[in-house]
PDB file of N, CA and C in Angstrom:
ATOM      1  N   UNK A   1       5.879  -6.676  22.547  1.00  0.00           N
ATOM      2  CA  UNK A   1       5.789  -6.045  21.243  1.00  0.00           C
ATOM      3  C   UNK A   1       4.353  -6.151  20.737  1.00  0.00           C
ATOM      4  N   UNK A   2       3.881  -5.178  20.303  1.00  0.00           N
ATOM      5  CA  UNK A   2       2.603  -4.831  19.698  1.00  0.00           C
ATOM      6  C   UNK A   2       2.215  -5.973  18.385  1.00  0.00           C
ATOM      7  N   UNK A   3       1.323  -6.758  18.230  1.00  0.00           N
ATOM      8  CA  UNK A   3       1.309  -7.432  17.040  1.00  0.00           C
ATOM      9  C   UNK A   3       0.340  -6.575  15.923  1.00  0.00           C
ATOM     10  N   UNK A   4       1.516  -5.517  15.262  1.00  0.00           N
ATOM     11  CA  UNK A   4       1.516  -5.217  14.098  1.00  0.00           C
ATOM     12  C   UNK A   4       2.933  -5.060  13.210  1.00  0.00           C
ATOM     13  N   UNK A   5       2.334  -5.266  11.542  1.00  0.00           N
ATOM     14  CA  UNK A   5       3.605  -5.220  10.545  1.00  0.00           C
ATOM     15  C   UNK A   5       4.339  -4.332  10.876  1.00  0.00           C
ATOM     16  N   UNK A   6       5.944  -4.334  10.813  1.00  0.00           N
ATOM     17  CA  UNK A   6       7.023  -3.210  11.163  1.00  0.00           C
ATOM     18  C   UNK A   6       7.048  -2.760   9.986  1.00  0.00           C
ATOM     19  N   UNK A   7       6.703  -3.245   8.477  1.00  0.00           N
ATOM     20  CA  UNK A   7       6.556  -2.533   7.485  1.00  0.00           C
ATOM     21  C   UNK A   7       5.419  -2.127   6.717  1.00  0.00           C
ATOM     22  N   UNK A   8       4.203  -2.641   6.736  1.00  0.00           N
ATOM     23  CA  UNK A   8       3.239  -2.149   6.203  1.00  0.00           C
ATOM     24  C   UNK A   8       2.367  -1.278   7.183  1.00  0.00           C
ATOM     25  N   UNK A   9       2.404  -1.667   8.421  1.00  0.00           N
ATOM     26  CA  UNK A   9       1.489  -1.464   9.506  1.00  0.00           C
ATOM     27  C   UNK A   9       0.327  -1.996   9.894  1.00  0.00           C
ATOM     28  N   UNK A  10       0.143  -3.349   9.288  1.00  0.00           N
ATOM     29  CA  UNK A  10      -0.959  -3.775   9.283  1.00  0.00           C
ATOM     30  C   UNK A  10      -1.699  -3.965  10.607  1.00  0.00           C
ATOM     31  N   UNK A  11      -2.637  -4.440  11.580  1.00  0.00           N
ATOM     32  CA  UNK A  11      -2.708  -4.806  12.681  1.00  0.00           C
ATOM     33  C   UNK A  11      -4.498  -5.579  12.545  1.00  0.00           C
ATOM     34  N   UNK A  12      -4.663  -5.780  13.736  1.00  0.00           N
ATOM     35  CA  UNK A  12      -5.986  -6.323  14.025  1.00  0.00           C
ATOM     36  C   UNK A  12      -6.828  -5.684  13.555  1.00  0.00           C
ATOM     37  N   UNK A  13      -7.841  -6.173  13.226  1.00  0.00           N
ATOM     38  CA  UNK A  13      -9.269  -5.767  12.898  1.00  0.00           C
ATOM     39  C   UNK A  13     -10.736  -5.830  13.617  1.00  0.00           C
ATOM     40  N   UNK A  14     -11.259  -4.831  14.126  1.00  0.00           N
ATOM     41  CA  UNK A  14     -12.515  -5.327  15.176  1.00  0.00           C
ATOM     42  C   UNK A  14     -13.594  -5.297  14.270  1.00  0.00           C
ATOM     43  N   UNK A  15     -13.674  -6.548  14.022  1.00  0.00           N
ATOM     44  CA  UNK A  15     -15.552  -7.452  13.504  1.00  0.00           C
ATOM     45  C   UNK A  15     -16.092  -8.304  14.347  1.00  0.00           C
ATOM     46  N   UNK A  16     -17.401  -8.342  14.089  1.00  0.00           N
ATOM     47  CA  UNK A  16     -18.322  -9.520  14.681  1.00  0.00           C
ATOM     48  C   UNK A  16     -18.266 -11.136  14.172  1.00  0.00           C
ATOM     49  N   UNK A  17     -18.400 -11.926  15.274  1.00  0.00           N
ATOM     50  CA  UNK A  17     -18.666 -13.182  14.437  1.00  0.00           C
ATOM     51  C   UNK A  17     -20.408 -13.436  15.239  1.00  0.00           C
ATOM     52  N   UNK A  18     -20.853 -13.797  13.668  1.00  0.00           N
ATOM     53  CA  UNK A  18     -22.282 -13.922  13.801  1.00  0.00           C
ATOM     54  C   UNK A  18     -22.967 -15.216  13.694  1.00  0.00           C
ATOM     55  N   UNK A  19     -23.450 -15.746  14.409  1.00  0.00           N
ATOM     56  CA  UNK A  19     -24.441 -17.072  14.793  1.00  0.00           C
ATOM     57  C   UNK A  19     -25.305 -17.058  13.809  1.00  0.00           C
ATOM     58  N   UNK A  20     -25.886 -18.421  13.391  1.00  0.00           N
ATOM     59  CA  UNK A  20     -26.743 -18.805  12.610  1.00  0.00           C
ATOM     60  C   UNK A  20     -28.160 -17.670  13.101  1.00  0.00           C
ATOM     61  N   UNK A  21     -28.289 -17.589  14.384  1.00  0.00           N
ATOM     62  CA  UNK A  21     -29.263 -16.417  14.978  1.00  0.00           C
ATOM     63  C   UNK A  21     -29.199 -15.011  14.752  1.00  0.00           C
ATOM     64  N   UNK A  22     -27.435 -14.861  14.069  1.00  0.00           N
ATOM     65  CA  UNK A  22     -27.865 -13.849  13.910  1.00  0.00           C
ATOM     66  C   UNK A  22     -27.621 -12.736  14.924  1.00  0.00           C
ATOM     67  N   UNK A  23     -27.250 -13.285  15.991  1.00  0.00           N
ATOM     68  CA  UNK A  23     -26.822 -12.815  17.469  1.00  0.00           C
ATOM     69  C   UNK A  23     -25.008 -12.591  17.061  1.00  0.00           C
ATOM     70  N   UNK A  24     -24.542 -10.985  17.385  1.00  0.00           N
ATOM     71  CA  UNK A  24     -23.295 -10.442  17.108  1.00  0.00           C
ATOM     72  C   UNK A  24     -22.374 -10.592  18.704  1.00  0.00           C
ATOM     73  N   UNK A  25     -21.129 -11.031  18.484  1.00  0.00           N
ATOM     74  CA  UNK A  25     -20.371 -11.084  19.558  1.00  0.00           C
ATOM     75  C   UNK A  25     -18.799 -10.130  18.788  1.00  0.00           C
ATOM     76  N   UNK A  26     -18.593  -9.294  19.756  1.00  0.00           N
ATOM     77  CA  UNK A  26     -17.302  -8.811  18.963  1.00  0.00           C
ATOM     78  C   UNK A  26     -15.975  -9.616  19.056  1.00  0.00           C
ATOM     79  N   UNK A  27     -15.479  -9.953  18.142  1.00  0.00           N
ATOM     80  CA  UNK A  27     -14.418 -10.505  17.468  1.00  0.00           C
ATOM     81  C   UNK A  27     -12.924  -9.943  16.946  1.00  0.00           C
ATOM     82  N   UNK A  28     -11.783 -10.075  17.284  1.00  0.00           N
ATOM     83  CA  UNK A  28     -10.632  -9.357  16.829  1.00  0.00           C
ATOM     84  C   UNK A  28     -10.001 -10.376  15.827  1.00  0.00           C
ATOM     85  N   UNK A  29     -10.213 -10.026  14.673  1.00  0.00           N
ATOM     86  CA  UNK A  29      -9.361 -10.857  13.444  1.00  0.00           C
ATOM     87  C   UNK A  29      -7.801 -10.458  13.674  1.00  0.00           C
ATOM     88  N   UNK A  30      -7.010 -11.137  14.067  1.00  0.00           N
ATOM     89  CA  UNK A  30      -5.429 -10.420  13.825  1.00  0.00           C
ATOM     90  C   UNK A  30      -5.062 -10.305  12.582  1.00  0.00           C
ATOM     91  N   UNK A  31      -3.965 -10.034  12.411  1.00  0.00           N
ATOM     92  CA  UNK A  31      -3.497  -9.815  11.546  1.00  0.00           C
ATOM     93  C   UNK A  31      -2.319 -11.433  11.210  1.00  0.00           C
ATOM     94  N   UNK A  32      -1.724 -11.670  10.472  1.00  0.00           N
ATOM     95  CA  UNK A  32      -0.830 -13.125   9.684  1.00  0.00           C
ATOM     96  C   UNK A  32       0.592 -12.393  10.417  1.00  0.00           C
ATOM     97  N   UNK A  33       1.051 -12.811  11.244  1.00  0.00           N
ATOM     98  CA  UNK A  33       2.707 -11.967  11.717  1.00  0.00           C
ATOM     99  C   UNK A  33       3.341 -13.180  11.756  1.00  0.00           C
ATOM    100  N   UNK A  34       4.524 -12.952  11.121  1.00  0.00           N
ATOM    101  CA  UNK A  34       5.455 -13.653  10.968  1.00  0.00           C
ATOM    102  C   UNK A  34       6.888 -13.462  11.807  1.00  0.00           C
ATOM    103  N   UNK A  35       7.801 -13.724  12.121  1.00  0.00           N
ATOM    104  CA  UNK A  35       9.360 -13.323  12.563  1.00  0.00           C
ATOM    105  C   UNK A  35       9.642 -13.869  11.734  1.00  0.00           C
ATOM    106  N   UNK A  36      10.483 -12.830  10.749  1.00  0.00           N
ATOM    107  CA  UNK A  36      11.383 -13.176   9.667  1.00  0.00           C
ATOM    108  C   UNK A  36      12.818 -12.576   9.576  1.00  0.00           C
ATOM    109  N   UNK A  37      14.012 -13.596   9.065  1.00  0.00           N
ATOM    110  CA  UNK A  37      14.782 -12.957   8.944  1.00  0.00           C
ATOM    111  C   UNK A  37      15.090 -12.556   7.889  1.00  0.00           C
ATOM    112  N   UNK A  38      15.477 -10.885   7.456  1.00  0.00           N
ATOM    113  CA  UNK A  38      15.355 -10.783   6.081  1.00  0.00           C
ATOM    114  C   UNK A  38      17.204 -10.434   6.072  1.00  0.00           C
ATOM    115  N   UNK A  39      17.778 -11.044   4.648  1.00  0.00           N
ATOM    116  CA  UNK A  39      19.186 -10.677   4.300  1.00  0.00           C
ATOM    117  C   UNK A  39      19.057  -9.366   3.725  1.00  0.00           C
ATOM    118  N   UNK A  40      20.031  -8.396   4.033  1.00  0.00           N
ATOM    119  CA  UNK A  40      19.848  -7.292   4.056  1.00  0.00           C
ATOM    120  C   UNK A  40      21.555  -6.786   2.836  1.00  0.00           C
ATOM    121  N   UNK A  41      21.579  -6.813   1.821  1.00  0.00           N
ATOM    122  CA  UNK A  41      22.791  -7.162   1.014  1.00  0.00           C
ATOM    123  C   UNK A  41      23.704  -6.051   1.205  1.00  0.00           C
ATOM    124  N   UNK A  42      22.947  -4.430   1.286  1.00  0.00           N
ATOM    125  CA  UNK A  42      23.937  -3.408   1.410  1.00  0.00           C
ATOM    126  C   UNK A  42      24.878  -3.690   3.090  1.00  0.00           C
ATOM    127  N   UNK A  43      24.362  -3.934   4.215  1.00  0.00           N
ATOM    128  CA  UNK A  43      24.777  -4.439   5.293  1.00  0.00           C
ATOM    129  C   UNK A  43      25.280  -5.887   5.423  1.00  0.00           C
ATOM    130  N   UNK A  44      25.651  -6.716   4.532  1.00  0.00           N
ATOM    131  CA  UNK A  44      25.842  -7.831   4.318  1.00  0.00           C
ATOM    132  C   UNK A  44      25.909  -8.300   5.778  1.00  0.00           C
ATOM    133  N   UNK A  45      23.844  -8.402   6.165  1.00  0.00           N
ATOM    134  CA  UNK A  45      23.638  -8.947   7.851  1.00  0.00           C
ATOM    135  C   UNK A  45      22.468  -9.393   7.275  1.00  0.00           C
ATOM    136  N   UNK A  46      21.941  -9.759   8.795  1.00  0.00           N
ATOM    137  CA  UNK A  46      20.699 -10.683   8.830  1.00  0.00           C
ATOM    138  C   UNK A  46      19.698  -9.233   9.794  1.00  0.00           C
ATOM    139  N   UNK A  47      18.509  -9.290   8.931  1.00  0.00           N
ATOM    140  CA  UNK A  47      17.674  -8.405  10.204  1.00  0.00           C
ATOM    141  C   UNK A  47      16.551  -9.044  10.048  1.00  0.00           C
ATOM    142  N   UNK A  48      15.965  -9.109  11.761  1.00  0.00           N
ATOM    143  CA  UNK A  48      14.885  -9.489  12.117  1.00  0.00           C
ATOM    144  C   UNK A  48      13.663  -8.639  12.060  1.00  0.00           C
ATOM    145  N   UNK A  49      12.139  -8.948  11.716  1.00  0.00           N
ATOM    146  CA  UNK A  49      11.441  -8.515  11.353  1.00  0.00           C
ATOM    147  C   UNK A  49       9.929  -8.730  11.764  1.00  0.00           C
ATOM    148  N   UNK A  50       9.640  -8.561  12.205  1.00  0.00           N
ATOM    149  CA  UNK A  50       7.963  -8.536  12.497  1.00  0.00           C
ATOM    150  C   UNK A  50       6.943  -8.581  11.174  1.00  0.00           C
ATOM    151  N   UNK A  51       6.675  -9.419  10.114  1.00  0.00           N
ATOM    152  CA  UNK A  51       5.815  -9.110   9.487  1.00  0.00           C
ATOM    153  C   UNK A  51       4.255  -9.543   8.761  1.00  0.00           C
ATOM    154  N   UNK A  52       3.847  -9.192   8.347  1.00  0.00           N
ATOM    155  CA  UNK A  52       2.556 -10.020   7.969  1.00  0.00           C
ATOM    156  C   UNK A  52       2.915 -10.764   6.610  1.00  0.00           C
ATOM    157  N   UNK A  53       2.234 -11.790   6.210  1.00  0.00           N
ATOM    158  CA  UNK A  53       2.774 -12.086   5.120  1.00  0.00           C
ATOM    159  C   UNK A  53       1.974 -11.588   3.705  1.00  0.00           C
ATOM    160  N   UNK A  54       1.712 -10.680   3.536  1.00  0.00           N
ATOM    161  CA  UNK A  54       1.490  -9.658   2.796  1.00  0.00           C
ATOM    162  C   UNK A  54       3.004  -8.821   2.096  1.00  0.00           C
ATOM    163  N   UNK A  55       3.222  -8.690   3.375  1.00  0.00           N
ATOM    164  CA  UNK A  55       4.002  -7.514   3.469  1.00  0.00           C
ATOM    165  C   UNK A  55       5.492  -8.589   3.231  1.00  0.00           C
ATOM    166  N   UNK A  56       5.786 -10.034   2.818  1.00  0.00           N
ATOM    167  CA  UNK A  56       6.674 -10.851   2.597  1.00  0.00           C
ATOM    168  C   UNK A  56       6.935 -11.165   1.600  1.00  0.00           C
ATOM    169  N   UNK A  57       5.274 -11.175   0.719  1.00  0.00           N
ATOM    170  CA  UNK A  57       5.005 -10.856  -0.343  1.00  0.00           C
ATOM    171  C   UNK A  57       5.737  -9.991  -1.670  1.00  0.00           C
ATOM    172  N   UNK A  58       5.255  -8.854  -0.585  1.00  0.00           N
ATOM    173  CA  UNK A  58       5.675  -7.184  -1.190  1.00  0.00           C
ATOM    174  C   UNK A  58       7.334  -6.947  -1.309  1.00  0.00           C
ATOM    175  N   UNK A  59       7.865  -7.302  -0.561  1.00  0.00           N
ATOM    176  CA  UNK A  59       8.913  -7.679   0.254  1.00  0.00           C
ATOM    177  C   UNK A  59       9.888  -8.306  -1.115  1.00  0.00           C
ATOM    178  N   UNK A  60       9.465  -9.089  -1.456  1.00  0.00           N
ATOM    179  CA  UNK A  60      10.371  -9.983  -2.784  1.00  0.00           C
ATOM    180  C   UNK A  60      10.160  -9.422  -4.349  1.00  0.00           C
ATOM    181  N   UNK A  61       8.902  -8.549  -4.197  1.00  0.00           N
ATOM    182  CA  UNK A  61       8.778  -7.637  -5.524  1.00  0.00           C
ATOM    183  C   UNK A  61       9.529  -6.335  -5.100  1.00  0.00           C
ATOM    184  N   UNK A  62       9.418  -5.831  -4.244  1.00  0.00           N
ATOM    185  CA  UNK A  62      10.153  -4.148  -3.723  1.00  0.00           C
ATOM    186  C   UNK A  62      11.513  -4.306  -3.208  1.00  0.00           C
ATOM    187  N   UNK A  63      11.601  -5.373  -2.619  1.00  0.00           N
ATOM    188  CA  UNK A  63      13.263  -5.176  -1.899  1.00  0.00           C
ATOM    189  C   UNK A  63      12.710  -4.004  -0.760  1.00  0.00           C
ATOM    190  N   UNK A  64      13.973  -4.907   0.452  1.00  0.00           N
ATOM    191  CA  UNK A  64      14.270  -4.417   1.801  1.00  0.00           C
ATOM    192  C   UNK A  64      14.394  -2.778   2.030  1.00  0.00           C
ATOM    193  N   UNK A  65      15.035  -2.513   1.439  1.00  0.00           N
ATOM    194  CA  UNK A  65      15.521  -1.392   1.140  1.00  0.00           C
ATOM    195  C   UNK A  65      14.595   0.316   0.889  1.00  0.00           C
ATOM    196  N   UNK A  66      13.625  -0.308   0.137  1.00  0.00           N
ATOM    197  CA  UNK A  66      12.711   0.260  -0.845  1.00  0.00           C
ATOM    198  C   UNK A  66      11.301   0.399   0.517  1.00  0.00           C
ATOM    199  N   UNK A  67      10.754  -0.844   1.108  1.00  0.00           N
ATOM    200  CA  UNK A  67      10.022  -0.830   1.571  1.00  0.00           C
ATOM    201  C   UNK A  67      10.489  -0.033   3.385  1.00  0.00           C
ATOM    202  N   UNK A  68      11.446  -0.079   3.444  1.00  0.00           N
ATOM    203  CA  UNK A  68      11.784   0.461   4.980  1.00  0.00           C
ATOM    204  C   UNK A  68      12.107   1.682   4.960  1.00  0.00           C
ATOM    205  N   UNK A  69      12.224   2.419   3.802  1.00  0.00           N
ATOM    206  CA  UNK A  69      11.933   3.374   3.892  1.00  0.00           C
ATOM    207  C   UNK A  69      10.860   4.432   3.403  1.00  0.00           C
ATOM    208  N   UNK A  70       9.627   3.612   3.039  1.00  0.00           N
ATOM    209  CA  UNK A  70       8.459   3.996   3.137  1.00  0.00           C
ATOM    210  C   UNK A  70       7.823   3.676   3.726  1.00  0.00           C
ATOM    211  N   UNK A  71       7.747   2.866   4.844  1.00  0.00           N
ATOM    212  CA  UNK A  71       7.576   2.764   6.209  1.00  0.00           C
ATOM    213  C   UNK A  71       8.444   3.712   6.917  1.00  0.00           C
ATOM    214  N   UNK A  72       9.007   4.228   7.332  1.00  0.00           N
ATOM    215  CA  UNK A  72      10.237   5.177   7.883  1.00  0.00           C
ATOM    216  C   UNK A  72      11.016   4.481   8.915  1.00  0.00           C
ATOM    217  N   UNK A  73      11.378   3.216   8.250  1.00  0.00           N
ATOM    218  CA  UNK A  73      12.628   2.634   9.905  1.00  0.00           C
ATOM    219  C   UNK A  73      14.067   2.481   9.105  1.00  0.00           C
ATOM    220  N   UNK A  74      14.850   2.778   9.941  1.00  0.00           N
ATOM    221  CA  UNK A  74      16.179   3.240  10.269  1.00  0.00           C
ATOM    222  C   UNK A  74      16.636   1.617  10.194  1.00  0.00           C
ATOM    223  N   UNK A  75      17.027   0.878   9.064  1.00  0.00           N
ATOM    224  CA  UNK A  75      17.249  -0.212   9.519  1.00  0.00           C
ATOM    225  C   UNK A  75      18.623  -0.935  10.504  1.00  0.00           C
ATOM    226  N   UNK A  76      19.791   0.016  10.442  1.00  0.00           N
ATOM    227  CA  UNK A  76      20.853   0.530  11.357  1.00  0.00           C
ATOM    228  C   UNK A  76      20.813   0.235  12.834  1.00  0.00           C
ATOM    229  N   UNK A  77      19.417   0.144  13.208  1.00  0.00           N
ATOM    230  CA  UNK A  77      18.835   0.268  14.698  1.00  0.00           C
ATOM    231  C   UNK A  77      18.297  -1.441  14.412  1.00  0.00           C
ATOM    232  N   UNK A  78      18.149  -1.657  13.891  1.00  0.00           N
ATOM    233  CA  UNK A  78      17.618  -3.491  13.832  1.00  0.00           C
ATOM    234  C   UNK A  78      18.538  -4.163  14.343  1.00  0.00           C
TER     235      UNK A  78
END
């Protein structure tokens, strides 16, 4: 599995990390991914989740519901 958010989309970032010299080496910042299980109340189930914790964040102000389908996943298929 790809390490990016299943709901925000977040993923890696390509930057440099730079030496006191000043000398650039390229660098991949990931992204914060979590496996979470989120309770899902209309399905009274458990679904598993790939996410950043941003998006765990977002997650407890928006509800499950709200955010998966502005991401576009079918949560049915989880």
């Amino acid at each position: 599995m790809s390490r990016k958010c299943q709901l925000t989309g977040k993923k890696a970032n390509n930057g440099f990390a730079v030496s006191h010299s000043h000398h650039r080496t390229h660098k991949l910042q990931e992204a914060n991914l979590q496996w979470k299980r989120i309770w899902w109340p209309q399905e009274k189930r458990w679904v598993k989740l790939h996410l950043s914790t941003k998006a765990i964040k977002t997650l407890q102000h928006k509800g499950l519901e709200i955010m998966a389908k502005e991401a576009g996943i079918n949560l049915y298929k989880m």
